[in-house]
PDB file of N, CA and C in Angstrom:
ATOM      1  N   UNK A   1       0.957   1.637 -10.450  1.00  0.00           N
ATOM      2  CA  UNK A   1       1.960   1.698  -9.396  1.00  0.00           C
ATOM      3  C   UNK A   1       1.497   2.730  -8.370  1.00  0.00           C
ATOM      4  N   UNK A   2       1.518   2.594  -6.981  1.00  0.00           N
ATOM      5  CA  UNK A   2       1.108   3.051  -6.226  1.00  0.00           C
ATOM      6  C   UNK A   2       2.487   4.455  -6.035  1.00  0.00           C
ATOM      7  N   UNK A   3       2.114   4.823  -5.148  1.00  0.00           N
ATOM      8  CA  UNK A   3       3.200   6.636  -4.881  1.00  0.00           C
ATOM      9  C   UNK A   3       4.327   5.881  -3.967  1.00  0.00           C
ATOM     10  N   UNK A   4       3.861   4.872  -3.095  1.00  0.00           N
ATOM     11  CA  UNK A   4       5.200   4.433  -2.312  1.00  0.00           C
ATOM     12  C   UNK A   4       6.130   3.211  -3.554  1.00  0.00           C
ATOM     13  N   UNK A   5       5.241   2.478  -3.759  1.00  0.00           N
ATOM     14  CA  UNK A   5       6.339   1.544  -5.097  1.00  0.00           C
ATOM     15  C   UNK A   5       6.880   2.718  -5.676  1.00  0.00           C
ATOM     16  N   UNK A   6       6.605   3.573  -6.027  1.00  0.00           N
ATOM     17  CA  UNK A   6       7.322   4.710  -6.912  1.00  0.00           C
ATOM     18  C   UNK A   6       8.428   5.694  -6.210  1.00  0.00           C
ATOM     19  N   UNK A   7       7.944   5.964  -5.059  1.00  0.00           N
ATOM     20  CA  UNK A   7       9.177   6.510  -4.243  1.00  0.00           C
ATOM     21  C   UNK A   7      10.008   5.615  -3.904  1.00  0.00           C
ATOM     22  N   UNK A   8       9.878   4.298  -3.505  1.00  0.00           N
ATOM     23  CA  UNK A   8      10.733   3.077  -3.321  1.00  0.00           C
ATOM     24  C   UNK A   8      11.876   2.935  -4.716  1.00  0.00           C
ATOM     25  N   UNK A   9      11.236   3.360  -5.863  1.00  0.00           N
ATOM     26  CA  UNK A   9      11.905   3.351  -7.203  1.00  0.00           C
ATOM     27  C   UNK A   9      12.785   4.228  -7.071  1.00  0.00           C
ATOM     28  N   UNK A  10      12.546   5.515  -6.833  1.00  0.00           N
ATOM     29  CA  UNK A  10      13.712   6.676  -6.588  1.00  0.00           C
ATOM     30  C   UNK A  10      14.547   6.686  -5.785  1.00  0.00           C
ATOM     31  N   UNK A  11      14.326   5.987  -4.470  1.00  0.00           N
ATOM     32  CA  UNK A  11      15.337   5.598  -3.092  1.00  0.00           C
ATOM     33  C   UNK A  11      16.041   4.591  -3.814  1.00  0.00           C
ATOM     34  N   UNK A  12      15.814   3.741  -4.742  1.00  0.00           N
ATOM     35  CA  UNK A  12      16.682   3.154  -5.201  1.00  0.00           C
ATOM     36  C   UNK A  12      17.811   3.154  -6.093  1.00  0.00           C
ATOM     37  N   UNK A  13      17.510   4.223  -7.368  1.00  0.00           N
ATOM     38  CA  UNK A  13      18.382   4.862  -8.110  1.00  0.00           C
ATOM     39  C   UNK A  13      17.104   4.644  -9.078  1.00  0.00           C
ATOM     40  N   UNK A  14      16.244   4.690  -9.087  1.00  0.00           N
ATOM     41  CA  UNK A  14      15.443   4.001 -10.790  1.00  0.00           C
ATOM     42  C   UNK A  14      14.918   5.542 -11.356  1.00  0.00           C
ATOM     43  N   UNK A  15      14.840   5.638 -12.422  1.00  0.00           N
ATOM     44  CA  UNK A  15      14.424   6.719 -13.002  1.00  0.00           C
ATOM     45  C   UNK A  15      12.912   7.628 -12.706  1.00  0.00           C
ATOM     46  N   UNK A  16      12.858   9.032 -12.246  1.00  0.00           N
ATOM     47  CA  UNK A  16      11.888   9.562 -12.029  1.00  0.00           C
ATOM     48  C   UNK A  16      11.944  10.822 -12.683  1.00  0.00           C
ATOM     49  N   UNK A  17      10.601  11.637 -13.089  1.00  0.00           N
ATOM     50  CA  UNK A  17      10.179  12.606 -13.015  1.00  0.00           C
ATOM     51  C   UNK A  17      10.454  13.651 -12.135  1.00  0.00           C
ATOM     52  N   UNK A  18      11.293  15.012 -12.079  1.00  0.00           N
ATOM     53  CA  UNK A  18      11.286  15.554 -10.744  1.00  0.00           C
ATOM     54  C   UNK A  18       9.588  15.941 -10.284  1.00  0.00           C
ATOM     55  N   UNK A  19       9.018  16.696 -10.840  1.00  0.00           N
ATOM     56  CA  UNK A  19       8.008  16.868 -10.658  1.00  0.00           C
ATOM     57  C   UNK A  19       6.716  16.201  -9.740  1.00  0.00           C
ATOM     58  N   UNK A  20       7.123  15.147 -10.847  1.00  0.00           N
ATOM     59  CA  UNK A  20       5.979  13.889 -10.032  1.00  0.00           C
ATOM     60  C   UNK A  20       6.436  13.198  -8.884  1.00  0.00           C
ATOM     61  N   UNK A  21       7.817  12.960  -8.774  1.00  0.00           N
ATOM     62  CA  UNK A  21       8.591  12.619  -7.446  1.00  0.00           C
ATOM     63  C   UNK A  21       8.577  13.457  -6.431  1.00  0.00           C
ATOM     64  N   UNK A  22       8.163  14.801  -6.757  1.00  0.00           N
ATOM     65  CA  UNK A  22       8.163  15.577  -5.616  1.00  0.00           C
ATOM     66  C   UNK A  22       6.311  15.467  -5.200  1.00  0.00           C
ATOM     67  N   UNK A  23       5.160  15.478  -6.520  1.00  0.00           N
ATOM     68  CA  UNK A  23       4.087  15.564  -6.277  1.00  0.00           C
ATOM     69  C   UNK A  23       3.749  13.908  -5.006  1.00  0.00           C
ATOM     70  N   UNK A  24       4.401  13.097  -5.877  1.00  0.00           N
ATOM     71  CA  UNK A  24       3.842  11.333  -4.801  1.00  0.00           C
ATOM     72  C   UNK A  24       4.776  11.595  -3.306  1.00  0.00           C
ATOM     73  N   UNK A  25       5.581  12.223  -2.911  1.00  0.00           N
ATOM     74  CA  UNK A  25       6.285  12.103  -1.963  1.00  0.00           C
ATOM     75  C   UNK A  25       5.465  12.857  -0.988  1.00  0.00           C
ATOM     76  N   UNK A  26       5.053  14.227  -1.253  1.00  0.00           N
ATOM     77  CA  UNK A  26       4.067  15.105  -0.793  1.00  0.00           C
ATOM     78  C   UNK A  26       2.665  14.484  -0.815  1.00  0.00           C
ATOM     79  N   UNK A  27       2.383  13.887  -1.403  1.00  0.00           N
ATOM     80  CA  UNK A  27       0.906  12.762  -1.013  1.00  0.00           C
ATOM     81  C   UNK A  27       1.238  11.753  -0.021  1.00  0.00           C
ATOM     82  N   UNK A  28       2.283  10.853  -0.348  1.00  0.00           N
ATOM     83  CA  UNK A  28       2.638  10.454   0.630  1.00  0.00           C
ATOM     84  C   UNK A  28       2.752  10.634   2.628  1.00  0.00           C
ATOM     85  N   UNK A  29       3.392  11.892   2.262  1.00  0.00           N
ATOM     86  CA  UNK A  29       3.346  12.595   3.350  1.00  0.00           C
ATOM     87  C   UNK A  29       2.217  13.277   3.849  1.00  0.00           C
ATOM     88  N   UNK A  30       1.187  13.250   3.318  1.00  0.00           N
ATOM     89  CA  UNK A  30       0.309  14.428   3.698  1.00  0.00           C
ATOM     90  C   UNK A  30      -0.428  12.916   4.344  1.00  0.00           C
ATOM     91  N   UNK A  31      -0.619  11.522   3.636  1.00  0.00           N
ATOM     92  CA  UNK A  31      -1.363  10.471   4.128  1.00  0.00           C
ATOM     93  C   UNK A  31      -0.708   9.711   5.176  1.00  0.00           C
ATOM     94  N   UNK A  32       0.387   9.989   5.771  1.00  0.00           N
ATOM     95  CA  UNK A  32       1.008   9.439   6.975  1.00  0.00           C
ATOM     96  C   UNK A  32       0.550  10.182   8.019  1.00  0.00           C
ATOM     97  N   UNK A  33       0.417  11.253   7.903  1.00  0.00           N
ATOM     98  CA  UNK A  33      -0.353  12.126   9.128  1.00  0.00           C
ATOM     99  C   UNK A  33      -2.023  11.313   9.748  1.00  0.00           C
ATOM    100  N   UNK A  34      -2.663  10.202   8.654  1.00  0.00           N
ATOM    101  CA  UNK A  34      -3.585   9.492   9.211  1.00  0.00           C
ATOM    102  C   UNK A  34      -3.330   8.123   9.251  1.00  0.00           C
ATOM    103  N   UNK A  35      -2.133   7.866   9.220  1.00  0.00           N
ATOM    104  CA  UNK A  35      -1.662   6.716   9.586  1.00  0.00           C
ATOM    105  C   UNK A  35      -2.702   5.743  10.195  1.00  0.00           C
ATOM    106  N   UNK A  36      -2.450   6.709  11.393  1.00  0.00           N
ATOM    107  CA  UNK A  36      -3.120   5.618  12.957  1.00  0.00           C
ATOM    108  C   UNK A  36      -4.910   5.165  12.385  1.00  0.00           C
ATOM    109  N   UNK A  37      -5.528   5.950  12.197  1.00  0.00           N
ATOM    110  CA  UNK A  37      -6.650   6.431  11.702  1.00  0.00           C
ATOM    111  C   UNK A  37      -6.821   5.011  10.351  1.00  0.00           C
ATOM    112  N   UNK A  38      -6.361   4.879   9.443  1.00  0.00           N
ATOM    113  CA  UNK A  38      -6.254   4.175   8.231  1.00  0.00           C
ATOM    114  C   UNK A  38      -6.290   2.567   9.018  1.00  0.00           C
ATOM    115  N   UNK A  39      -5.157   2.865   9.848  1.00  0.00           N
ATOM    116  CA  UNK A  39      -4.996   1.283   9.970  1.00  0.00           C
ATOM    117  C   UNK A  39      -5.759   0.755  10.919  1.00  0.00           C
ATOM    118  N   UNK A  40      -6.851   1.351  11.625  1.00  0.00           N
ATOM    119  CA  UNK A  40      -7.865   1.074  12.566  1.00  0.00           C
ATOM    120  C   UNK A  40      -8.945   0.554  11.342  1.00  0.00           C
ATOM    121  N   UNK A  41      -8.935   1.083  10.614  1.00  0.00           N
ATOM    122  CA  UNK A  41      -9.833   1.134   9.401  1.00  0.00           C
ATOM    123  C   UNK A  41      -9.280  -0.304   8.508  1.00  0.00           C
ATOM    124  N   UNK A  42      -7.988  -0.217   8.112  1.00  0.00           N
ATOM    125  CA  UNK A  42      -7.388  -1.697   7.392  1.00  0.00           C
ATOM    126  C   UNK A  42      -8.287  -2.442   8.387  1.00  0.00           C
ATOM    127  N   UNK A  43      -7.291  -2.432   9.783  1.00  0.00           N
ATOM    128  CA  UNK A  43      -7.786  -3.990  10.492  1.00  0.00           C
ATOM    129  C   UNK A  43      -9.074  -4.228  10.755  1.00  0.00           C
ATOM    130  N   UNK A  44      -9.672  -3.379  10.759  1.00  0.00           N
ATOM    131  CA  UNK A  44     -11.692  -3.584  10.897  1.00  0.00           C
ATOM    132  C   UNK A  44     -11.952  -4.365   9.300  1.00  0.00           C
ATOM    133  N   UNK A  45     -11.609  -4.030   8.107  1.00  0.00           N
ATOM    134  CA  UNK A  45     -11.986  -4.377   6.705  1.00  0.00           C
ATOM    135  C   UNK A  45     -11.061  -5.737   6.566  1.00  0.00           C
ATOM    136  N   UNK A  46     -10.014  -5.969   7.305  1.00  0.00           N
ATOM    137  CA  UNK A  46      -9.523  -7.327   7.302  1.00  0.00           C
ATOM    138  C   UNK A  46      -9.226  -7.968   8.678  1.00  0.00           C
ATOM    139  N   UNK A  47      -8.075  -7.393   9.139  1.00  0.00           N
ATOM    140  CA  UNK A  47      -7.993  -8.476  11.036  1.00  0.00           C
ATOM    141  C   UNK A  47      -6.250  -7.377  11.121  1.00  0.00           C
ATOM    142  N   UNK A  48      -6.674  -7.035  12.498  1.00  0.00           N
ATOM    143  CA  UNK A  48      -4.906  -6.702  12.583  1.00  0.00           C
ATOM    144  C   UNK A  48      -3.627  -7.186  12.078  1.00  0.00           C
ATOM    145  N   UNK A  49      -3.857  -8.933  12.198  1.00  0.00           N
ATOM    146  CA  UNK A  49      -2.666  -9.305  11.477  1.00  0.00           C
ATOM    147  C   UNK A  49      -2.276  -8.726  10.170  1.00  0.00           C
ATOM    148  N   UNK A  50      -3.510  -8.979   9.265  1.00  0.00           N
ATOM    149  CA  UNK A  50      -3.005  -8.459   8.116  1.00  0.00           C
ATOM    150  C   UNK A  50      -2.948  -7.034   8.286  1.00  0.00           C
ATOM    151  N   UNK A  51      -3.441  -6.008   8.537  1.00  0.00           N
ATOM    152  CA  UNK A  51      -2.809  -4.674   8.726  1.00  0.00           C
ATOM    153  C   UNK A  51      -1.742  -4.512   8.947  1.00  0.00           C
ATOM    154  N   UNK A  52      -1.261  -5.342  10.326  1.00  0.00           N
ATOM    155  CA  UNK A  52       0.375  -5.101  10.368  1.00  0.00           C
ATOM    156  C   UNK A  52       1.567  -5.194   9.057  1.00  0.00           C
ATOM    157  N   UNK A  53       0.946  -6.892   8.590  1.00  0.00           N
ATOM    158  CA  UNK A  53       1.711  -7.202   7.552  1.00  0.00           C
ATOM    159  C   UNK A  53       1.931  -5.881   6.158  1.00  0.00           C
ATOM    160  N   UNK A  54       0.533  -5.475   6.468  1.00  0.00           N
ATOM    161  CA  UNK A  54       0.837  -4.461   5.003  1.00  0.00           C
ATOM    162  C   UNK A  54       1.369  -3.291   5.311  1.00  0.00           C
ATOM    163  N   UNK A  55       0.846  -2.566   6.900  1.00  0.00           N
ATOM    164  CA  UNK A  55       1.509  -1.720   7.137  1.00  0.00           C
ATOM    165  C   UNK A  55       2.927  -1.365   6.814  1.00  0.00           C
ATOM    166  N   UNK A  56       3.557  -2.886   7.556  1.00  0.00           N
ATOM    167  CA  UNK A  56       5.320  -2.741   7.261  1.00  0.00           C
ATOM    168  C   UNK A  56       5.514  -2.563   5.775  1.00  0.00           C
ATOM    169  N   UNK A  57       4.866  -3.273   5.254  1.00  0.00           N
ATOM    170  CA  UNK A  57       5.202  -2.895   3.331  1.00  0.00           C
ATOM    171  C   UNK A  57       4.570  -1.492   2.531  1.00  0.00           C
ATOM    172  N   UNK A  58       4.385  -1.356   3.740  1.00  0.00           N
ATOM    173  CA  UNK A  58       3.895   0.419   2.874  1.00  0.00           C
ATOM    174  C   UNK A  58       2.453   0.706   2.473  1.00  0.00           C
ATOM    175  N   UNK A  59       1.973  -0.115   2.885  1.00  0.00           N
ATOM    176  CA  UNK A  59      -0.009   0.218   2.769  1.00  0.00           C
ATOM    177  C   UNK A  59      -0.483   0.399   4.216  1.00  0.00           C
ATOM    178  N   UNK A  60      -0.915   1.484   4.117  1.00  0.00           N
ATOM    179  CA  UNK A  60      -1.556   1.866   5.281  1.00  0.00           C
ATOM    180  C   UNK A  60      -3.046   2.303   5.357  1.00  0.00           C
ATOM    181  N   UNK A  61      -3.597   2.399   3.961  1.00  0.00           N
ATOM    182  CA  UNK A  61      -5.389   2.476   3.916  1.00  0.00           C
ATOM    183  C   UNK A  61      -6.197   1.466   3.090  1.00  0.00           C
ATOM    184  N   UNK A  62      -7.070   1.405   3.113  1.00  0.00           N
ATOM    185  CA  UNK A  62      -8.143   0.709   2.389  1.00  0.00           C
ATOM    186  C   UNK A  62      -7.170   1.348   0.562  1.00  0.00           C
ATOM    187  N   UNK A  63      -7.733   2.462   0.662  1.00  0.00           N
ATOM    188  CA  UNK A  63      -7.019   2.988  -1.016  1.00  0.00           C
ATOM    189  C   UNK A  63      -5.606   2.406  -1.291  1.00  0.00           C
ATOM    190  N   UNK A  64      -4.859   2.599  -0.439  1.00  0.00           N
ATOM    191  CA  UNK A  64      -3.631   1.620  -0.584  1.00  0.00           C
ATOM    192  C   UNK A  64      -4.178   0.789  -1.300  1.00  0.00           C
ATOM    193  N   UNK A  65      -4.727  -0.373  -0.435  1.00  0.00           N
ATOM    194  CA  UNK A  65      -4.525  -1.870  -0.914  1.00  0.00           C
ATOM    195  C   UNK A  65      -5.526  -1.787  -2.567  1.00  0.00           C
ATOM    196  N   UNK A  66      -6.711  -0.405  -2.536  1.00  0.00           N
ATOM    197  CA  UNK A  66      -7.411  -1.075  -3.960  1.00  0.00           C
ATOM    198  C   UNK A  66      -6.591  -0.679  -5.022  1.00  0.00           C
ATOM    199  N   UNK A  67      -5.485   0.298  -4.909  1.00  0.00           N
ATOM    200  CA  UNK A  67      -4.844   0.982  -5.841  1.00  0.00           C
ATOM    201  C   UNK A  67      -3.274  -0.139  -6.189  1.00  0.00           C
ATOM    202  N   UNK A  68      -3.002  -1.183  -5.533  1.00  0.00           N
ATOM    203  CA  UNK A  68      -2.307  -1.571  -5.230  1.00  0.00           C
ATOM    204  C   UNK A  68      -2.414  -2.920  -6.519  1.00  0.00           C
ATOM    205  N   UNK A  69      -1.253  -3.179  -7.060  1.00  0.00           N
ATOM    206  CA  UNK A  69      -1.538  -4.344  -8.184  1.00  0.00           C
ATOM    207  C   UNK A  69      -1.962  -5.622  -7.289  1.00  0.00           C
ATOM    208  N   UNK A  70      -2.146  -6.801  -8.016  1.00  0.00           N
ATOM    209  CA  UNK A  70      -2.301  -8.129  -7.616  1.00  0.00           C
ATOM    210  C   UNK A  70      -0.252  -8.698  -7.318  1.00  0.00           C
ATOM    211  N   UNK A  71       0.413  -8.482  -8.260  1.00  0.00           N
ATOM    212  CA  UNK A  71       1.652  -8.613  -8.209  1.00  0.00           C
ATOM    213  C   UNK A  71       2.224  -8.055  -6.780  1.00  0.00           C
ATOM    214  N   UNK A  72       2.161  -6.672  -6.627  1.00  0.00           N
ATOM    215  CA  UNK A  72       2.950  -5.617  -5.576  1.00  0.00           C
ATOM    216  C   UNK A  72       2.046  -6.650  -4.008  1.00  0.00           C
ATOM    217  N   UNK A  73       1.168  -6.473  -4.522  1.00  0.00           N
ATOM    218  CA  UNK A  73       0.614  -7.894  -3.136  1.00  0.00           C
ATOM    219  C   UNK A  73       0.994  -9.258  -2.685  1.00  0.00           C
ATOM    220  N   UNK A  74       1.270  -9.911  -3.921  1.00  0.00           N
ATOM    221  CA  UNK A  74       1.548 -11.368  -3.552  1.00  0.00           C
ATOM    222  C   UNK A  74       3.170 -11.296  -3.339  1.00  0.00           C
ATOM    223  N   UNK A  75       3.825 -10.042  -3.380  1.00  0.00           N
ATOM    224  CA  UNK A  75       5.155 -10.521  -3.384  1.00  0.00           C
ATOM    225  C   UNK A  75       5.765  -9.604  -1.577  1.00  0.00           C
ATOM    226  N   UNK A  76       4.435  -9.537  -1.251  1.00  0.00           N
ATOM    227  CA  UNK A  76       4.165  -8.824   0.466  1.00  0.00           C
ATOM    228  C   UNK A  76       4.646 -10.253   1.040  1.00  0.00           C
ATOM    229  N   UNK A  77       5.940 -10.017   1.699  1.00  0.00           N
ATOM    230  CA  UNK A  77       6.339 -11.358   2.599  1.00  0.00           C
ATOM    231  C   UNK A  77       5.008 -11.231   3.792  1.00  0.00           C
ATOM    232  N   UNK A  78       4.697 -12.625   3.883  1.00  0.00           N
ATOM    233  CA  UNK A  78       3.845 -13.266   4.625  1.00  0.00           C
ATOM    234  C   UNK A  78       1.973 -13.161   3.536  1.00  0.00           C
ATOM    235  N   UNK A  79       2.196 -13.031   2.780  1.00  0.00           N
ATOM    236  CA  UNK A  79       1.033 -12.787   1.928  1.00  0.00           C
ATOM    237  C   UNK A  79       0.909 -13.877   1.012  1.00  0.00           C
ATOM    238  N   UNK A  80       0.284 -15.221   1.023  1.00  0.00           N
ATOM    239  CA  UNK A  80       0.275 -16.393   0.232  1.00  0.00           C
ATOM    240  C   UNK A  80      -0.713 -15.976  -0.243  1.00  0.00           C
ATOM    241  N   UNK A  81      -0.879 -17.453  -1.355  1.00  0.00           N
ATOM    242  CA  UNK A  81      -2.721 -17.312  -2.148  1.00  0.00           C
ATOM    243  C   UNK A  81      -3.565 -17.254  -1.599  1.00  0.00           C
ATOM    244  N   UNK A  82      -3.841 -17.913  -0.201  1.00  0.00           N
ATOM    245  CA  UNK A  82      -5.141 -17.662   0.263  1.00  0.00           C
ATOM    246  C   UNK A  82      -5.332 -16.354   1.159  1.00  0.00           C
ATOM    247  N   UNK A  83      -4.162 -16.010   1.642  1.00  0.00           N
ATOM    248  CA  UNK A  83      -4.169 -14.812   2.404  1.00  0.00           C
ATOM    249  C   UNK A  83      -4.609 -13.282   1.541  1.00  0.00           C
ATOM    250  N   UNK A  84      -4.193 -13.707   0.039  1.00  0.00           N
ATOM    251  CA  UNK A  84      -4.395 -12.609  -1.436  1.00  0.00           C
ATOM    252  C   UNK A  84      -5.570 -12.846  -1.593  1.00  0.00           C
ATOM    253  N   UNK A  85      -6.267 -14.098  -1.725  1.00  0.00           N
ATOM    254  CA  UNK A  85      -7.664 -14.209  -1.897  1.00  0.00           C
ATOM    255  C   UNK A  85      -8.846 -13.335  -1.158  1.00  0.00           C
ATOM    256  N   UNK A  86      -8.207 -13.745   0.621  1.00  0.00           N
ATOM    257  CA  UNK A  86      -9.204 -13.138   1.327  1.00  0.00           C
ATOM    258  C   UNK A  86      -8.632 -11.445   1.373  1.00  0.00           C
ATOM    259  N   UNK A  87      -7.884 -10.626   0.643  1.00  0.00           N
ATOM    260  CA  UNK A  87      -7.917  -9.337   1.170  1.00  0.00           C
ATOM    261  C   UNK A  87      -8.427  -8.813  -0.356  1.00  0.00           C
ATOM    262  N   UNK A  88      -8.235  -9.564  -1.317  1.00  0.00           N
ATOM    263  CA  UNK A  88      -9.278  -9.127  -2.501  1.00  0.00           C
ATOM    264  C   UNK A  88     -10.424  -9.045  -2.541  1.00  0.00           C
ATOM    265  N   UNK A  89     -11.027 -10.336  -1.986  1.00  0.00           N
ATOM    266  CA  UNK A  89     -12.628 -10.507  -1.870  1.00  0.00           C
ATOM    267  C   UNK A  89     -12.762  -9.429  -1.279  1.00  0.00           C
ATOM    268  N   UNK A  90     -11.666  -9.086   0.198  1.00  0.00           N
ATOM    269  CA  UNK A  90     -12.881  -7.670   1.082  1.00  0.00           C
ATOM    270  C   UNK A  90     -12.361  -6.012   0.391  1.00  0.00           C
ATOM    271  N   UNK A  91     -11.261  -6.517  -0.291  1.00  0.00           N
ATOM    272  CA  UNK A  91     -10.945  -4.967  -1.382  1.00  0.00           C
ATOM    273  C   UNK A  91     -10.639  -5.152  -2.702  1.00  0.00           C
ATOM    274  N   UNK A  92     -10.799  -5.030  -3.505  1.00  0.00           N
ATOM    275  CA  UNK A  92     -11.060  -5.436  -4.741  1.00  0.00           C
ATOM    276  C   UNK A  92     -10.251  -4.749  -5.664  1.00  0.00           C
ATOM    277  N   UNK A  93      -9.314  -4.827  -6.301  1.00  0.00           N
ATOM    278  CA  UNK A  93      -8.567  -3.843  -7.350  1.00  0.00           C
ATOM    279  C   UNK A  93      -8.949  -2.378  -7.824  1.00  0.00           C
ATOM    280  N   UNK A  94      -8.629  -1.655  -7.637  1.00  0.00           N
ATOM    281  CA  UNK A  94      -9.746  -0.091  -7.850  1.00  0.00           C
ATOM    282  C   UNK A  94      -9.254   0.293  -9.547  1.00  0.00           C
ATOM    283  N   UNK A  95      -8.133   0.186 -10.025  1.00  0.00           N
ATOM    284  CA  UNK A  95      -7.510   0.782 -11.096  1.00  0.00           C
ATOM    285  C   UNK A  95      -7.783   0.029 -11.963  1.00  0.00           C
TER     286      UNK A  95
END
């Protein structure tokens, strides 16, 4: 599970760690400061469209998407099988 699925868990009511909820929120935050930077970088490794698409769902780097399950991807509105295919082939599961 990536730090935003997991903060998404706590904005929701789901059970957390204080500790670690405070450690992923503070990563979080420290990686929005390269936002702009990341997603110049997404859309070069795939095409703006898909950057946008993931952007809005909470991936904003290359590490995003390798740290990111196959599941937490295909259920990215606008993200079908072939659209999952081609952002695997160019990033590949890291975990």
């Amino acid at each position: 599970m990536n730090n935003l699925t997991y903060i998404r868990g706590i904005a929701t009511g789901g059970p957390f760690d204080t500790l670690e909820a405070i450690r992923a929120i503070a990563q979080y935050l420290t990686q929005e400061t390269h936002a702009d930077a990341d997603a110049k970088t997404l859309a070069l490794a795939l095409n703006s469209r898909l950057a946008e698409i993931l952007a809005k769902a909470g991936y904003f780097s290359i590490t995003d998407i390798a740290n990111a399950t196959d599941y937490d991807l295909r259920s990215i509105d606008g993200i079908g099988p072939t659209t999952f295919a081609y952002i695997r082939k160019r990033i590949p599961y890291a975990a």
